[in-house]
Protein backbone atom coordinates (compact mmCIF):
# COMPACT_ATOMS: atom_id res chain seq x y z
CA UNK A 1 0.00 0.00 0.00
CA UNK A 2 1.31 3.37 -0.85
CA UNK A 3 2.61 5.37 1.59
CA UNK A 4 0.40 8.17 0.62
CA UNK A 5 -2.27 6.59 0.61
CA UNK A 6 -1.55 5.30 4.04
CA UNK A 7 -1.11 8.45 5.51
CA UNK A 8 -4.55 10.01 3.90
CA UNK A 9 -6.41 7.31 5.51
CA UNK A 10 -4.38 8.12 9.16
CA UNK A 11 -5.31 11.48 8.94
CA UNK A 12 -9.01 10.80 8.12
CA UNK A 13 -8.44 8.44 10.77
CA UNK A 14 -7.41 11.61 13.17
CA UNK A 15 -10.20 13.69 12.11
CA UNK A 16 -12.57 10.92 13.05
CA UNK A 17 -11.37 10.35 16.46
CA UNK A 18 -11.42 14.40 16.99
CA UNK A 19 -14.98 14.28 16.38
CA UNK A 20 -15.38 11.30 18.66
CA UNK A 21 -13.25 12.84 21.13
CA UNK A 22 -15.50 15.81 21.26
CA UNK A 23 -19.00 13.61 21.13
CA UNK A 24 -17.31 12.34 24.57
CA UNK A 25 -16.48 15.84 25.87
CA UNK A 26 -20.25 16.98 25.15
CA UNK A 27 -21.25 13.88 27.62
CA UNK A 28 -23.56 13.32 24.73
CA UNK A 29 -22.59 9.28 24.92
CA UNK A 30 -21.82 6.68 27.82
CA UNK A 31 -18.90 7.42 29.28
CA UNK A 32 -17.20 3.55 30.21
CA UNK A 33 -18.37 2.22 26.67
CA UNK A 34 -17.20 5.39 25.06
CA UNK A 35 -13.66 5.09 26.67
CA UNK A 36 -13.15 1.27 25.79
CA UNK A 37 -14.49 2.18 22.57
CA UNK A 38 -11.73 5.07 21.34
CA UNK A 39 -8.97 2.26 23.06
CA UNK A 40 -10.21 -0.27 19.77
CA UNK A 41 -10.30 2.82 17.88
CA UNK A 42 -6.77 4.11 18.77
CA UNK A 43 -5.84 0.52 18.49
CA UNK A 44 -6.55 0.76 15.04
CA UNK A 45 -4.96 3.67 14.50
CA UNK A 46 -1.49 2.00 15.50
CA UNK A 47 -1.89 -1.19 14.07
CA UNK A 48 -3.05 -0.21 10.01
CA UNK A 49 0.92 1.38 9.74
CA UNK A 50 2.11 -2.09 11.02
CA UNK A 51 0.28 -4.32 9.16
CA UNK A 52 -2.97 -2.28 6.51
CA UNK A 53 -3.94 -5.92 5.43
CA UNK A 54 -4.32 -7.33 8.89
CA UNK A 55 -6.22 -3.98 9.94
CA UNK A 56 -9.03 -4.21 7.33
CA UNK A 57 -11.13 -6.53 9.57
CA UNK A 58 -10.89 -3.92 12.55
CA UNK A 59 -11.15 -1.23 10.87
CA UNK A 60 -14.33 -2.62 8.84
CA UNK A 61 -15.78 -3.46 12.11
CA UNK A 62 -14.76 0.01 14.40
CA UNK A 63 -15.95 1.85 11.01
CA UNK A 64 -19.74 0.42 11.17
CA UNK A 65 -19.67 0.59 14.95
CA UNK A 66 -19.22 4.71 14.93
CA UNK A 67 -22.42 4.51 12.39
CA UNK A 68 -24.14 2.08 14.92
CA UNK A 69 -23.05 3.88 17.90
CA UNK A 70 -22.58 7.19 17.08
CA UNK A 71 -25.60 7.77 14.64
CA UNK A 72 -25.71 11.50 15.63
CA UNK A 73 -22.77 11.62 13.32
CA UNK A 74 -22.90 9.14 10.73
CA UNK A 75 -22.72 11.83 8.25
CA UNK A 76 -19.07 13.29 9.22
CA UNK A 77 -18.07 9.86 9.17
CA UNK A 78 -15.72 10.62 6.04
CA UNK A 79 -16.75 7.85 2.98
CA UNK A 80 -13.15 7.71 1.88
CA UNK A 81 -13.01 5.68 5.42
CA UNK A 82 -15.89 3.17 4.23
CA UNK A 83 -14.68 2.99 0.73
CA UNK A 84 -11.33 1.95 2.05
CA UNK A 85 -11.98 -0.32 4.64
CA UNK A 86 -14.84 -1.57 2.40
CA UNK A 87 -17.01 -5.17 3.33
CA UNK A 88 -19.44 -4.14 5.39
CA UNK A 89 -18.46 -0.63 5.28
CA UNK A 90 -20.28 -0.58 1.75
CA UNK A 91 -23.71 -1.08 3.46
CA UNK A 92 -23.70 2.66 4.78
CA UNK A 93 -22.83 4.16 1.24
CA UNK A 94 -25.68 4.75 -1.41
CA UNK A 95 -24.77 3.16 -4.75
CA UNK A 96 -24.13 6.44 -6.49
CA UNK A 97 -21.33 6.69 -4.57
CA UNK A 98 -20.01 3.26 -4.70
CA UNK A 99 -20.07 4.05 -8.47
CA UNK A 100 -18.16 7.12 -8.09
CA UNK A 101 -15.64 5.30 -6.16
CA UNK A 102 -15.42 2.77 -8.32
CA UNK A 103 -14.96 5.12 -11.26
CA UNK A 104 -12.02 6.97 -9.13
CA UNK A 105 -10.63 3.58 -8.27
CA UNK A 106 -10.67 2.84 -12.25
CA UNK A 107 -9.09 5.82 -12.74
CA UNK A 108 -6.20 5.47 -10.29
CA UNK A 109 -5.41 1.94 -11.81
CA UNK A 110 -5.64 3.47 -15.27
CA UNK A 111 -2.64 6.01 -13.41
CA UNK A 112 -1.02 3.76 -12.28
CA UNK A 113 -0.54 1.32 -15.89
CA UNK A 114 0.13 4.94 -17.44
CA UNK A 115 2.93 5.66 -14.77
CA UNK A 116 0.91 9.00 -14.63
CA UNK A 117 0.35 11.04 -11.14
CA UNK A 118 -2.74 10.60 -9.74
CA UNK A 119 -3.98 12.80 -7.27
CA UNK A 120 -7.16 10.99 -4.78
CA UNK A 121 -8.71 13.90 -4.11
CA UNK A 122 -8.70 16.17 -7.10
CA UNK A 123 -9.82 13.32 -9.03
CA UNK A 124 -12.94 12.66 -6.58
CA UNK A 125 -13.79 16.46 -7.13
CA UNK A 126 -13.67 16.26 -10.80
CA UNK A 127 -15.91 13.08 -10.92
CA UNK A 128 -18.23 14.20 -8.62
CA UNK A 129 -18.88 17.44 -10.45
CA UNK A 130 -19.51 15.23 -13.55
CA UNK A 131 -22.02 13.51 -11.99
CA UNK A 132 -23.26 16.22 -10.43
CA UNK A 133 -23.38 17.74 -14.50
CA UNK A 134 -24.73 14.66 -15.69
CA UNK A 135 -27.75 14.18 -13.02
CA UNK A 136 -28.75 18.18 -14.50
């Protein structure tokens, strides 16, 4: 796995856990559930460096438990997160957007053959204003 692509995913990771971190602070969830709950989630956090294959199945599973848990913010949950851990991480994503991911996923291979740059997020911008275009 590319480093860069590694270290998006961390800091979506960190951005995630901020927002957690803050649902705590509010005293807006359980406090002893929440706490064991960010030590799997910082658990993940140091183990997807080590080993990003081993780390799919906990990150798959601490992904749909923020949704489950945490529905008050399922929607800053960011999708690059459930496109990347993926199984059941799909469930929570429309199928538009599982086609625009698999469209930017397409692309990046197509990159990749090309020995072109590819850049993750400008090319997510520029295919989702073409669908956006398209659905107009």
């Amino acid at each position: 796995m590319a480093d860069a692509t590694l270290d998006h995913h961390l800091g979506l990771l960190a951005h995630l856990r901020s927002i957690l971190v803050a649902l705590g602070e509010a005293e807006q969830v359980p406090e002893e559930s929440h706490a064991l709950f960010m030590e799997r989630f910082d658990e993940l956090v140091e183990q997807l460096p080590q080993d990003p294959i081993e780390s799919q199945y906990l990150g798959q599973d601490i992904m749909c438990q923020v949704i489950q848990r945490y529905p008050q913010i399922a929607h800053l949950v960011p999708r690059d997160l459930l496109w990347f851990f993926a199984g059941d991480c799909l469930h929570f994503m429309p199928d538009d957007e599982i086609d625009l991911y698999q469209a930017l996923e397409e692309r990046r291979y197509e990159a990749g053959q090309n020995d072109e740059p590819f850049d993750w997020n400008q090319e997510k911008q520029l295919l989702a204003m073409s669908t956006q275009g398209s659905k107009h």
